[in-house]
Protein backbone atom coordinates (compact mmCIF):
# COMPACT_ATOMS: atom_id res chain seq x y z
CA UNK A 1 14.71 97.77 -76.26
CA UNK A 2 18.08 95.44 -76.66
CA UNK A 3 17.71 91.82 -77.32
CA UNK A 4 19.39 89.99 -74.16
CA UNK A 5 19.11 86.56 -75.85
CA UNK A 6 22.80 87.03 -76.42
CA UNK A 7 25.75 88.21 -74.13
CA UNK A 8 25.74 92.35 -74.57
CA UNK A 9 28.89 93.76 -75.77
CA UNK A 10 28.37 97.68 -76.30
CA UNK A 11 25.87 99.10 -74.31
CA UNK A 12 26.91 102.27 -75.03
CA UNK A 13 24.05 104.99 -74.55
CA UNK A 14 21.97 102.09 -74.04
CA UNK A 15 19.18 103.43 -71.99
CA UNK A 16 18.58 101.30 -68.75
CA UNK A 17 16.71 102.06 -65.17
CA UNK A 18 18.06 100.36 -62.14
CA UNK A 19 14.96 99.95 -59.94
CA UNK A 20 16.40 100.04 -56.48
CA UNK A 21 18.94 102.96 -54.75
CA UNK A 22 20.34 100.41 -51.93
CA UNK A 23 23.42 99.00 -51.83
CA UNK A 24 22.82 96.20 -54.95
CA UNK A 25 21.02 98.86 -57.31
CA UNK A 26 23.94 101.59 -56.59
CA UNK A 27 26.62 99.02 -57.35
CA UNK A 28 24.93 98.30 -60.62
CA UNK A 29 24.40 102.03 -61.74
CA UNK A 30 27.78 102.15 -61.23
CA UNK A 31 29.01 99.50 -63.56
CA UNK A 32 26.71 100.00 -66.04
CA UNK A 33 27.46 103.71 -66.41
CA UNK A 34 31.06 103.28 -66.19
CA UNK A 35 30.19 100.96 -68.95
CA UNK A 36 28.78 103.76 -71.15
CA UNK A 37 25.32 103.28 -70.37
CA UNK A 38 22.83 106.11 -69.50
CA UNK A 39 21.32 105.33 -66.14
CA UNK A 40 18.39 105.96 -64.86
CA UNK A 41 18.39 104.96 -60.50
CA UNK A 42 14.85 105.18 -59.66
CA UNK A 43 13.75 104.31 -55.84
CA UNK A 44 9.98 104.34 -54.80
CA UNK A 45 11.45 105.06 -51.32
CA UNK A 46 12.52 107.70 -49.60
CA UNK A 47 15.96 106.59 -49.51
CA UNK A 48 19.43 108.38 -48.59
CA UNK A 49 22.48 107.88 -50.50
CA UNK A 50 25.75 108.12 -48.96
CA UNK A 51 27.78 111.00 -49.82
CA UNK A 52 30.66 109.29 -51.86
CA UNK A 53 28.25 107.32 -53.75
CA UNK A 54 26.05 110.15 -54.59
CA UNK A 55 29.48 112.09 -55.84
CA UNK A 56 30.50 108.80 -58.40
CA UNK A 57 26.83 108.68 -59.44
CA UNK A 58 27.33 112.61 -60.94
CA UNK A 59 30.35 111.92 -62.15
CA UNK A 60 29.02 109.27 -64.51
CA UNK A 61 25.82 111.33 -65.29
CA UNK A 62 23.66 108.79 -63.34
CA UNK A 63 19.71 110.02 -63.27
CA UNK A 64 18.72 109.51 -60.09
CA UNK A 65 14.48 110.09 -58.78
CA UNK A 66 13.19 108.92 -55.11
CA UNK A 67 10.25 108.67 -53.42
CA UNK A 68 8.76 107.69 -57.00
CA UNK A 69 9.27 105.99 -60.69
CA UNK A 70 8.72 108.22 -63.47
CA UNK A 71 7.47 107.34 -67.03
CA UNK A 72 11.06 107.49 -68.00
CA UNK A 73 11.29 104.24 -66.75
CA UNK A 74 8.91 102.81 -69.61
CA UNK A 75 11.45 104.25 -71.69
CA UNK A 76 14.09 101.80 -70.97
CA UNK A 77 15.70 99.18 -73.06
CA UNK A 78 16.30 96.81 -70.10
CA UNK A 79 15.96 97.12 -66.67
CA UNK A 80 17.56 96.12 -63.40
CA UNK A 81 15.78 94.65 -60.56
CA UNK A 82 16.85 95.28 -57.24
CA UNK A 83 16.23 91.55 -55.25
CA UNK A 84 13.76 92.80 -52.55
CA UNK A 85 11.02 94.28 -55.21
CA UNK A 86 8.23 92.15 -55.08
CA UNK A 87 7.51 91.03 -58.52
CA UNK A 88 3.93 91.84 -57.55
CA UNK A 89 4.86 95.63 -57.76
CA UNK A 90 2.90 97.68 -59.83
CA UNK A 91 6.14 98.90 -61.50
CA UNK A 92 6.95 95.46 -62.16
CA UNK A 93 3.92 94.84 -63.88
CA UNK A 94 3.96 97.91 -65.93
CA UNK A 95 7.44 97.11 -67.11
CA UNK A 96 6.85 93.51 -68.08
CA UNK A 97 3.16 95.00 -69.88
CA UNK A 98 5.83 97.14 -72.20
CA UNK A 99 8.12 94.16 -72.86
CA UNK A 100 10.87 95.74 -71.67
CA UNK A 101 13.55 92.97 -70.75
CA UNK A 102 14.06 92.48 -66.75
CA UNK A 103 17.31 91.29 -65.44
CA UNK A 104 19.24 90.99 -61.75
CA UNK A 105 22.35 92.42 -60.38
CA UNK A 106 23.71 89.03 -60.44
CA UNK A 107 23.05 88.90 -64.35
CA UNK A 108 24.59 92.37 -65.27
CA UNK A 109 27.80 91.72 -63.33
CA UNK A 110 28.21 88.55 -65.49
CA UNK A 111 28.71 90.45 -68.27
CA UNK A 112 31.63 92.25 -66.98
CA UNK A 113 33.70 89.49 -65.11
CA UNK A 114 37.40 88.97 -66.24
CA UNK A 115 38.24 85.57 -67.53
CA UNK A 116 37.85 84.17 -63.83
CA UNK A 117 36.20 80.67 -62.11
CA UNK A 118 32.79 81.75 -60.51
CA UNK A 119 31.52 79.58 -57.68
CA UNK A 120 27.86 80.22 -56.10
CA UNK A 121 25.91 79.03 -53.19
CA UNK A 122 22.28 79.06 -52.35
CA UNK A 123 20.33 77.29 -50.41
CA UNK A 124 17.27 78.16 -47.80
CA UNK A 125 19.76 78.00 -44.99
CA UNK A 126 23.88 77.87 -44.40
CA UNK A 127 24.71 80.08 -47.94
CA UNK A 128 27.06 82.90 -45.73
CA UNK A 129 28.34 80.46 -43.59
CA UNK A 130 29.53 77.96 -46.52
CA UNK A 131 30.08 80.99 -48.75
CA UNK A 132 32.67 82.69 -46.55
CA UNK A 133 34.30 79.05 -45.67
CA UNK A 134 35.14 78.54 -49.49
CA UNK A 135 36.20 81.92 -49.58
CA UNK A 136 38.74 81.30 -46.82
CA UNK A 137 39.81 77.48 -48.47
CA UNK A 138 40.92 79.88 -51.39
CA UNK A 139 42.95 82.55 -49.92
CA UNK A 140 46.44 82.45 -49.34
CA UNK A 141 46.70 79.79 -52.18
CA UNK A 142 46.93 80.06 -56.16
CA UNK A 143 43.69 82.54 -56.54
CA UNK A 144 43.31 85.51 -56.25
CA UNK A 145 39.74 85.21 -54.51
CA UNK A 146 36.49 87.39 -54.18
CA UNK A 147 33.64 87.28 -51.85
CA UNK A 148 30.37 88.84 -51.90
CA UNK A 149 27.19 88.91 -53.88
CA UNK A 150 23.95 87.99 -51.47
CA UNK A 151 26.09 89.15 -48.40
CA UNK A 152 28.31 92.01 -48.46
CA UNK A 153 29.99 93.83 -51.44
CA UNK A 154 27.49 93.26 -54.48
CA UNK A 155 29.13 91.14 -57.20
CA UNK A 156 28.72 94.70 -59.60
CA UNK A 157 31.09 96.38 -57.06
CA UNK A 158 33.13 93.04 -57.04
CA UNK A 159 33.59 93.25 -60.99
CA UNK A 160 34.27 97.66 -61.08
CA UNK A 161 36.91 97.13 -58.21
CA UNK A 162 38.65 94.41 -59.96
CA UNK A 163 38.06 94.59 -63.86
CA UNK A 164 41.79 96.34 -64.17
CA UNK A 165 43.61 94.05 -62.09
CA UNK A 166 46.09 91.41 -63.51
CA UNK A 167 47.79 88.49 -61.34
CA UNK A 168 46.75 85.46 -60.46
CA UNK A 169 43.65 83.57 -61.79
CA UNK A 170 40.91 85.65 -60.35
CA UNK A 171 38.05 83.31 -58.32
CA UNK A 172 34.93 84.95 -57.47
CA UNK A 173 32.44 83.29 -54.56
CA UNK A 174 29.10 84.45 -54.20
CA UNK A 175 25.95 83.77 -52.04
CA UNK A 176 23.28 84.13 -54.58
CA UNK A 177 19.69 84.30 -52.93
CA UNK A 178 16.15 82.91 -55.15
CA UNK A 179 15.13 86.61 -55.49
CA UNK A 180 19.03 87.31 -57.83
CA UNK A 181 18.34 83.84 -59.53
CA UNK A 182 14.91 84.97 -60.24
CA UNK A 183 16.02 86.88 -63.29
CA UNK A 184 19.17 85.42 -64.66
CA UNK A 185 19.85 85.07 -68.18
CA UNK A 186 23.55 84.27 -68.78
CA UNK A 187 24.77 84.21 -65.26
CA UNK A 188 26.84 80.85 -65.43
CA UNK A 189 29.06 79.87 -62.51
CA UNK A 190 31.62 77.00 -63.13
CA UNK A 191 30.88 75.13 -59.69
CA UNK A 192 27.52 75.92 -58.27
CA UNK A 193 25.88 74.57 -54.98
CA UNK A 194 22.32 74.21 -53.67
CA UNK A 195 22.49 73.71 -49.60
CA UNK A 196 19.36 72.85 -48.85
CA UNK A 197 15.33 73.92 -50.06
CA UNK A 198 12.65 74.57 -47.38
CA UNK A 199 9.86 76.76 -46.73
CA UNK A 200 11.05 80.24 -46.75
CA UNK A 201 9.69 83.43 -48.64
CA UNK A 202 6.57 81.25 -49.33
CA UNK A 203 4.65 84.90 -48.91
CA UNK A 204 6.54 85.68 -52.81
CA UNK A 205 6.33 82.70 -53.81
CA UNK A 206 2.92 81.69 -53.71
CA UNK A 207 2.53 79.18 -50.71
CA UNK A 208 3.92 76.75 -53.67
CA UNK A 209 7.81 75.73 -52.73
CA UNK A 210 8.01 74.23 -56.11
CA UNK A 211 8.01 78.00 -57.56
CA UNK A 212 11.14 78.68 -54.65
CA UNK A 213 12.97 75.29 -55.83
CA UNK A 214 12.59 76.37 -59.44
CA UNK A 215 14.10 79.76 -58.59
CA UNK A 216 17.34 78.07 -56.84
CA UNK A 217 17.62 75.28 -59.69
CA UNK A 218 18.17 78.67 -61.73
CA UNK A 219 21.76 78.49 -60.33
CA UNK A 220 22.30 75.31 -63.10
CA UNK A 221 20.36 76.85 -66.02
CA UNK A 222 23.89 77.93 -67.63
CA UNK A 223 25.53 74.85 -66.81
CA UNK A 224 27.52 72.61 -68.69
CA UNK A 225 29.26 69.51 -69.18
CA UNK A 226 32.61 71.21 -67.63
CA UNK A 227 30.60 72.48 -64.47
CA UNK A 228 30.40 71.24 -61.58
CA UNK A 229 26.73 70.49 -59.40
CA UNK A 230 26.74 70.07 -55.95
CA UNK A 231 23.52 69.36 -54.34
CA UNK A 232 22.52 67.97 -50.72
CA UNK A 233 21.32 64.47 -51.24
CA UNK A 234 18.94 64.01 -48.21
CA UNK A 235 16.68 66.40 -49.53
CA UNK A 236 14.09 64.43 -51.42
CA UNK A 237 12.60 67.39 -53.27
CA UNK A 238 15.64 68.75 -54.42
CA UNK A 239 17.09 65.23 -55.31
CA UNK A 240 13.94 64.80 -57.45
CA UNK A 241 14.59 67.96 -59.52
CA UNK A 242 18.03 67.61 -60.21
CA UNK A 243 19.30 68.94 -63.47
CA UNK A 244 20.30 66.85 -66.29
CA UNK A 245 24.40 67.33 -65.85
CA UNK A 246 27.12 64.86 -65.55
CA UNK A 247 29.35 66.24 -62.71
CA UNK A 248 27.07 66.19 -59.88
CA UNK A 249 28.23 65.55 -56.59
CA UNK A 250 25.99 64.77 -53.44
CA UNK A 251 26.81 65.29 -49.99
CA UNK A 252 24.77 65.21 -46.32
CA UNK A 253 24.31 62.15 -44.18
CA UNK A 254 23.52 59.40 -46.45
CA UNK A 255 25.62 56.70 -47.85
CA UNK A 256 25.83 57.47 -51.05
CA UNK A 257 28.32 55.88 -53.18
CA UNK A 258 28.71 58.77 -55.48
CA UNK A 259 29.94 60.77 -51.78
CA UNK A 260 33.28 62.08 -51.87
CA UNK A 261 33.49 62.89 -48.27
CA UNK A 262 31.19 61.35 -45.80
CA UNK A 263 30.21 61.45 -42.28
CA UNK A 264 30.18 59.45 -38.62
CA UNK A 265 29.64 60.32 -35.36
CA UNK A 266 33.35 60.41 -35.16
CA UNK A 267 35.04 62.06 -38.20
CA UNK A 268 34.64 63.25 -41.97
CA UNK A 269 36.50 60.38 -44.03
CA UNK A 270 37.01 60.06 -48.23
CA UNK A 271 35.39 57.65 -50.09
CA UNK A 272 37.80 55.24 -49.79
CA UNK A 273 37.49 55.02 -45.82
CA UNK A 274 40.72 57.63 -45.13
CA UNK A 275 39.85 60.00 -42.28
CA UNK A 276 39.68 63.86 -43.64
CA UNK A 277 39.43 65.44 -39.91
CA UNK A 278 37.67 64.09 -36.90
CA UNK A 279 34.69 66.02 -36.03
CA UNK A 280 35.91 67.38 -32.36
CA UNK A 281 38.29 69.13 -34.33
CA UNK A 282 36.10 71.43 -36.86
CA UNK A 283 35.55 74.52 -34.74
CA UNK A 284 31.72 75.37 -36.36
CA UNK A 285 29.78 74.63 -34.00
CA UNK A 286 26.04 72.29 -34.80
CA UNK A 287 25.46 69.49 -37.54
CA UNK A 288 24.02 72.21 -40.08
CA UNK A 289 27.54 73.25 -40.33
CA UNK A 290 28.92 70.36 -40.03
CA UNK A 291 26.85 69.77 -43.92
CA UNK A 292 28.04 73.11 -44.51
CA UNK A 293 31.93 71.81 -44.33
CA UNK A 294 30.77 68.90 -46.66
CA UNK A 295 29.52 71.14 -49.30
CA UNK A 296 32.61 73.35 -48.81
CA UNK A 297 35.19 70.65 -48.98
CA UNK A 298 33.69 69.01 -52.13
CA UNK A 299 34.72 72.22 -53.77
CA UNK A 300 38.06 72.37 -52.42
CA UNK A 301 38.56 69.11 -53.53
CA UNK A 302 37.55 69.71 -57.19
CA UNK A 303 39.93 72.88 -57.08
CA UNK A 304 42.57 70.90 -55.68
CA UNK A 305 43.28 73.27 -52.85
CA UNK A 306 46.13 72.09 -50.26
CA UNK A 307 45.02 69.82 -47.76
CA UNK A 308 47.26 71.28 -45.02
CA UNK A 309 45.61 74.44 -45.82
CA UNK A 310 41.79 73.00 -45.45
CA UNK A 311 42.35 70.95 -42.62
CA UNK A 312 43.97 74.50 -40.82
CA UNK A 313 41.10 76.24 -41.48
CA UNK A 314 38.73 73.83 -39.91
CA UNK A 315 40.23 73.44 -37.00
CA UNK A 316 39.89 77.62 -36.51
CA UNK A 317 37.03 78.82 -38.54
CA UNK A 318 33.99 79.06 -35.86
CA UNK A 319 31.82 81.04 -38.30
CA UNK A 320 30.56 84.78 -38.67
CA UNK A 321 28.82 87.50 -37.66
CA UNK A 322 25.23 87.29 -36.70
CA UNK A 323 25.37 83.04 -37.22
CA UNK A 324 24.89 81.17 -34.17
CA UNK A 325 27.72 84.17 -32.91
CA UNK A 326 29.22 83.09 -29.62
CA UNK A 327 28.98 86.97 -28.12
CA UNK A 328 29.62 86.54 -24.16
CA UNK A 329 29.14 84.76 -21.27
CA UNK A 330 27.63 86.63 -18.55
CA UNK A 331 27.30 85.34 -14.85
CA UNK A 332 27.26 81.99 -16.16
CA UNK A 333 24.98 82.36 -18.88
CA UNK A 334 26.04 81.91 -22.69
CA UNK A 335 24.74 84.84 -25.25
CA UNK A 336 24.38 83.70 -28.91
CA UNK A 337 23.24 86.04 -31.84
CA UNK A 338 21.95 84.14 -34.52
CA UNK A 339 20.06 87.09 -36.18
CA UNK A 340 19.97 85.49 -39.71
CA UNK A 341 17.87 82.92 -38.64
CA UNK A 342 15.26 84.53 -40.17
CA UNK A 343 13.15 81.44 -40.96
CA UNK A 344 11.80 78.09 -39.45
CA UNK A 345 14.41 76.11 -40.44
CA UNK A 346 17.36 78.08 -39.01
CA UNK A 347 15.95 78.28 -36.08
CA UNK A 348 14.97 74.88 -35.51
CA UNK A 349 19.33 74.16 -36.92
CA UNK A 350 20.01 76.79 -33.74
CA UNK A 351 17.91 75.05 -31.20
CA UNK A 352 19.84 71.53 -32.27
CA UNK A 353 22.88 73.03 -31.65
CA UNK A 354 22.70 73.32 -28.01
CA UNK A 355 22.25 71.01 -25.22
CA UNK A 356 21.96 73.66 -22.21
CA UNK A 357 18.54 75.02 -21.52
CA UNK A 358 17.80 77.85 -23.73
CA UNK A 359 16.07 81.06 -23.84
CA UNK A 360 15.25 82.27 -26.90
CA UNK A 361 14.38 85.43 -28.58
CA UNK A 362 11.58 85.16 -31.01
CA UNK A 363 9.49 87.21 -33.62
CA UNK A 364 10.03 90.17 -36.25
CA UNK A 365 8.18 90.45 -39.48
CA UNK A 366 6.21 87.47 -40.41
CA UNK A 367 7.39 85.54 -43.28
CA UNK A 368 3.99 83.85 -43.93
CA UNK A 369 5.90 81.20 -41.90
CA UNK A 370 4.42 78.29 -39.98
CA UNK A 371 5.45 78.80 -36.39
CA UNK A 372 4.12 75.38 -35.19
CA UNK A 373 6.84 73.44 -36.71
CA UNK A 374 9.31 74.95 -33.75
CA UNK A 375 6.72 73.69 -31.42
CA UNK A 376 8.60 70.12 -30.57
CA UNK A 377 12.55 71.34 -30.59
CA UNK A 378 11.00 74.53 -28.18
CA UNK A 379 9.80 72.04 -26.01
CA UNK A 380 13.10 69.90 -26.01
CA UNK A 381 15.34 72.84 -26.04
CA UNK A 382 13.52 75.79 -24.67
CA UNK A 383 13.27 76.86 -21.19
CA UNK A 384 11.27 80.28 -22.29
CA UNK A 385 10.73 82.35 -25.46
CA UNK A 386 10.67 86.16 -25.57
CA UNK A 387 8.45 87.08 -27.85
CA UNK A 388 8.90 90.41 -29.73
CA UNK A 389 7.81 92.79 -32.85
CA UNK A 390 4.92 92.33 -35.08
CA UNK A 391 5.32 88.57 -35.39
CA UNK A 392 4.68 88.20 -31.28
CA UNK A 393 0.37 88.12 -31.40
CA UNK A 394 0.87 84.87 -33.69
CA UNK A 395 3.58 83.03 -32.11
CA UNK A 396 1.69 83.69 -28.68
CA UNK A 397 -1.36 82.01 -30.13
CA UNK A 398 0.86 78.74 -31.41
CA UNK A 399 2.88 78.38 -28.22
CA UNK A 400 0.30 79.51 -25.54
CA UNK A 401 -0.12 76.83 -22.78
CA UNK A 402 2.83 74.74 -24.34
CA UNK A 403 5.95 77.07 -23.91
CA UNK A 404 6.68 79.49 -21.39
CA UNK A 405 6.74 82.53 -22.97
CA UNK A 406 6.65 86.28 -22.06
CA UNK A 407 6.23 89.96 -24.46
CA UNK A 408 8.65 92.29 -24.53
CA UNK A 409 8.02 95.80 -26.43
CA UNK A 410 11.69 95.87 -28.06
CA UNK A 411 14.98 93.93 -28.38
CA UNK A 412 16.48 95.82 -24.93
CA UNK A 413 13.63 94.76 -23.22
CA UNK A 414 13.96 91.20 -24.01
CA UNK A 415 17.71 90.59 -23.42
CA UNK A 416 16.76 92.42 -19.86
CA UNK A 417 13.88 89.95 -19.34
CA UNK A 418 16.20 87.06 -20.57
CA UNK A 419 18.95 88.17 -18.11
CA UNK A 420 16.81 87.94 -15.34
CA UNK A 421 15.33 84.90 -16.26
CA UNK A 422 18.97 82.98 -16.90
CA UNK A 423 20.73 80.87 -14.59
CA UNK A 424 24.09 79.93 -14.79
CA UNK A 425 24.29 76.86 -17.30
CA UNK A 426 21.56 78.48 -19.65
CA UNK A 427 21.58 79.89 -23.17
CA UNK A 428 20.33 83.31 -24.54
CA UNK A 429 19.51 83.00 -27.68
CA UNK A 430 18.56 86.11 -30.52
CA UNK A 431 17.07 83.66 -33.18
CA UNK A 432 13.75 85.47 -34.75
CA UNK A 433 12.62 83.22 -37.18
CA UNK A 434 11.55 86.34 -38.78
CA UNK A 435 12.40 88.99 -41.16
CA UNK A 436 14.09 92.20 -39.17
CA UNK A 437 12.48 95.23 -40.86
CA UNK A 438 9.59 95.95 -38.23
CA UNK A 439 12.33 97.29 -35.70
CA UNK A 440 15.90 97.22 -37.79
CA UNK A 441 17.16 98.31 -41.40
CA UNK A 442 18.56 94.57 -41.76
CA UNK A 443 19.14 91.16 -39.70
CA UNK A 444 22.92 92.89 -39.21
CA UNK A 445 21.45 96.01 -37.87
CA UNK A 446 19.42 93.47 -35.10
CA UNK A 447 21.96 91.61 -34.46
CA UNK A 448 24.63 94.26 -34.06
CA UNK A 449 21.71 96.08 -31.53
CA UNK A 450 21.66 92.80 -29.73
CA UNK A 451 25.44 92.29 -29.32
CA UNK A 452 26.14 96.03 -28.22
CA UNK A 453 23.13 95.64 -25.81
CA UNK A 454 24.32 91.96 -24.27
CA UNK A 455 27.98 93.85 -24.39
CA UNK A 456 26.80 96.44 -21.76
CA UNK A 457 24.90 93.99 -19.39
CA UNK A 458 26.21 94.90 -15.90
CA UNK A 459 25.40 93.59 -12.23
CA UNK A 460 23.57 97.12 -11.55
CA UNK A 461 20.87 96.18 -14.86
CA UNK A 462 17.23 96.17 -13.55
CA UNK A 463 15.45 93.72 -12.89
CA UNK A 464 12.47 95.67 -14.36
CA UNK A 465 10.39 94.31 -16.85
């Protein structure tokens, strides 16, 4: 075993399992063994490994089992954790039984980075969207800028790709979810954000948010005096719990003093009354990303990014894939996919967002989430819900005799129901509330099914059901 309580230098033929063979666990074996440790990749699943990957994983003499974990594991000094392992795992258990030390992805890419500014979002709700928004404020200016972590290229890949390089002062921007922050020991980012904290995950976590808050306040637990904390000050329980640091910086709705950028009906304005950009010009669309831009510009404005620049970029950046993602409009009917709304609160952000009738696409994989709290924005914004994949039995039984609702046996099937349903002047709507992996590999695998499917709508579609 290696003692973790301080920053590893030489891990060489250090012997460590990565428990996990997706896209975060292959990223890791990577770095690690490029780093002169002796891997061991071990994947209960049956899992497939792209070609090229499976070619860099020989060349560095990476172990690699499926479909099981060995002993060998036990015979680890540390080991890597793969977010979506449940730490209820039996694997889990025996490793933590053996005292061998657990960290994330997150954690072991830490070690690696250059001399570089780190800046991390997390948040229940709005981390891609503000994520990818700071990542565009710093391109094109005195940074060399990264993007990834929670949502496309794995901060390990981020650090093997870029470890070499030499330029400009290197920024790195990650979405970091509760499940990376879980198990974080030295993983320390100079300006670090918490969006928002409501009930999501509650099925790992206990039923107890308190456990979920403590996970995201992880994000701080490196923090210093030079750091910066930005936190969304209408949300009482994370307001409550905020860590003990001096540069913390609120921002939402309320009139706090402490605000650099606030908020009317009208326009985003400094503290000292100066309008930033009036509100008809920010092209994201909703008032969840309108507290997205507030996060994002408090960061800009600690970085000192050019104004001109910022101000550019709000006026075009609409937002990304599979967020509240204008796809087409159809005979007179609007098609959003908002696949990542994968819990209550999302959903509820989507629904506020629109003042046509909707209908909306619900259900997935349960996550242990309370279904009723859509009940009174489905009745102000919902002209019918679909209701789909495992999830459907128990949001029929919470909006039976309330909402108009119909089944449909698969995603086709709904967006055909949904068509025939529309009228000119409505909205179609993909937001599950619900995890994707009864029917799809991912929430981008849903929502790419539902785009290509809305895509191919023609006048000649039946009107079967």
């Amino acid at each position: 075993m290696i003692d973790l309580s301080s920053l590893p230098i030489n891990l060489i033929d250090k012997r460590v399992t990565v428990l996990g063979a997706k896209r975060s666990g292959l990223a890791a074996a990577l770095l690690l063994a490029k780093n002169d440790a002796r891997i061991l990749l071990s994947d209960s699943g049956d899992v497939t490994i792209p070609l090229t990957v499976q070619s860099d994983l020989h060349k560095y003499n990476v172990t690699v089992e499926t479909g099981h974990h060995s002993s060998e594991v036990l015979n680890s000094d540390f080991v890597v954790f793969s977010p979506g392992i449940p730490n209820s795992a039996p694997i889990v258990k025996d490793i933590e039984s053996a005292g061998i030390p657990i960290v994330s992805e997150i954690e072991v890419a830490y070690w690696f980075m250059p001399e570089a500014q780190l800046i991390a979002v997390t948040g229940s709700n709005g981390k891609t969207t503000t994520t990818t928004l700071i990542y565009e404020m710093f391109k094109k200016n005195r940074f060399d800028a990264y993007c990834g972590g929670n949502i496309g290229i794995p901060f390990s890949s981020l650090i093997s790709e870029t470890q070499k390089d030499t330029g400009k002062q290197k920024v790195f921007i990650l979405e970091v979810s509760s499940f990376q922050l879980e198990r974080i020991i030295h993983f320390h980012p100079n300006a670090a954000i918490i969006l928002n904290v409501t009930d999501d995950h509650m099925d790992r976590y206990d039923h107890d948010i308190s456990l979920y808050l403590k996970a995201k306040l992880n994000i701080s637990r490196n923090q210093d005096k030079n750091d910066l904390f930005i936190y969304f000050d209408d949300d009482s329980l994370l307001k409550n719990n905020l860590p003990d640091l001096p540069q913390k910086l609120p921002f939402g709705f309320t009139t706090n003093p402490q605000m650099r950028f606030k908020t009317d009906m009208t326009r985003i304005f400094t503290k000292d009354d100066q309008t930033y950009i009036n509100r008809k010009d920010i092209a994201l669309l909703g008032e969840h990303n309108l507290l997205n831009v507030l996060a994002a510009l408090n960061v800009a404005d600690y970085y000192n990014l050019p104004q001109k620049h910022i101000k550019g970029l709000l006026k075009r950046f609409s937002g990304i894939e599979h967020r509240l993602e204008y796809v087409r409009t159809f005979n007179g009917v609007d098609y959003y996919n908002d696949s990542k709304a994968t819990n209550i609160e999302s959903v509820k952000y989507a629904l506020k967002s629109f003042t046509k009738p909707v209908i909306i696409i619900l259900g997935g994989r349960d996550k242990d989430s309370d279904f009723s709290l859509l009940l009174p924005l489905l009745q102000k914004h919902a002209k019918k819900a679909i209701i789909i994949g495992e999830a459907a039995y128990k949001i029929k039984n919470i909006i039976d005799g309330i909402i108009n609702y119909s089944h449909a046996n698969s995603l086709e099937n709904a967006v055909l129901q949904a068509k025939n349903d529309a009228v000119a002047g409505n909205v179609i709507l993909l937001a599950p509330a619900c995890a994707s992996f009864d029917m799809f590999d991912n929430y981008e695998h849903r929502g790419n099914v539902f785009k290509t499917i809305v895509n191919s709508l023609t006048e000649r579609d039946s009107n079967e059901r």
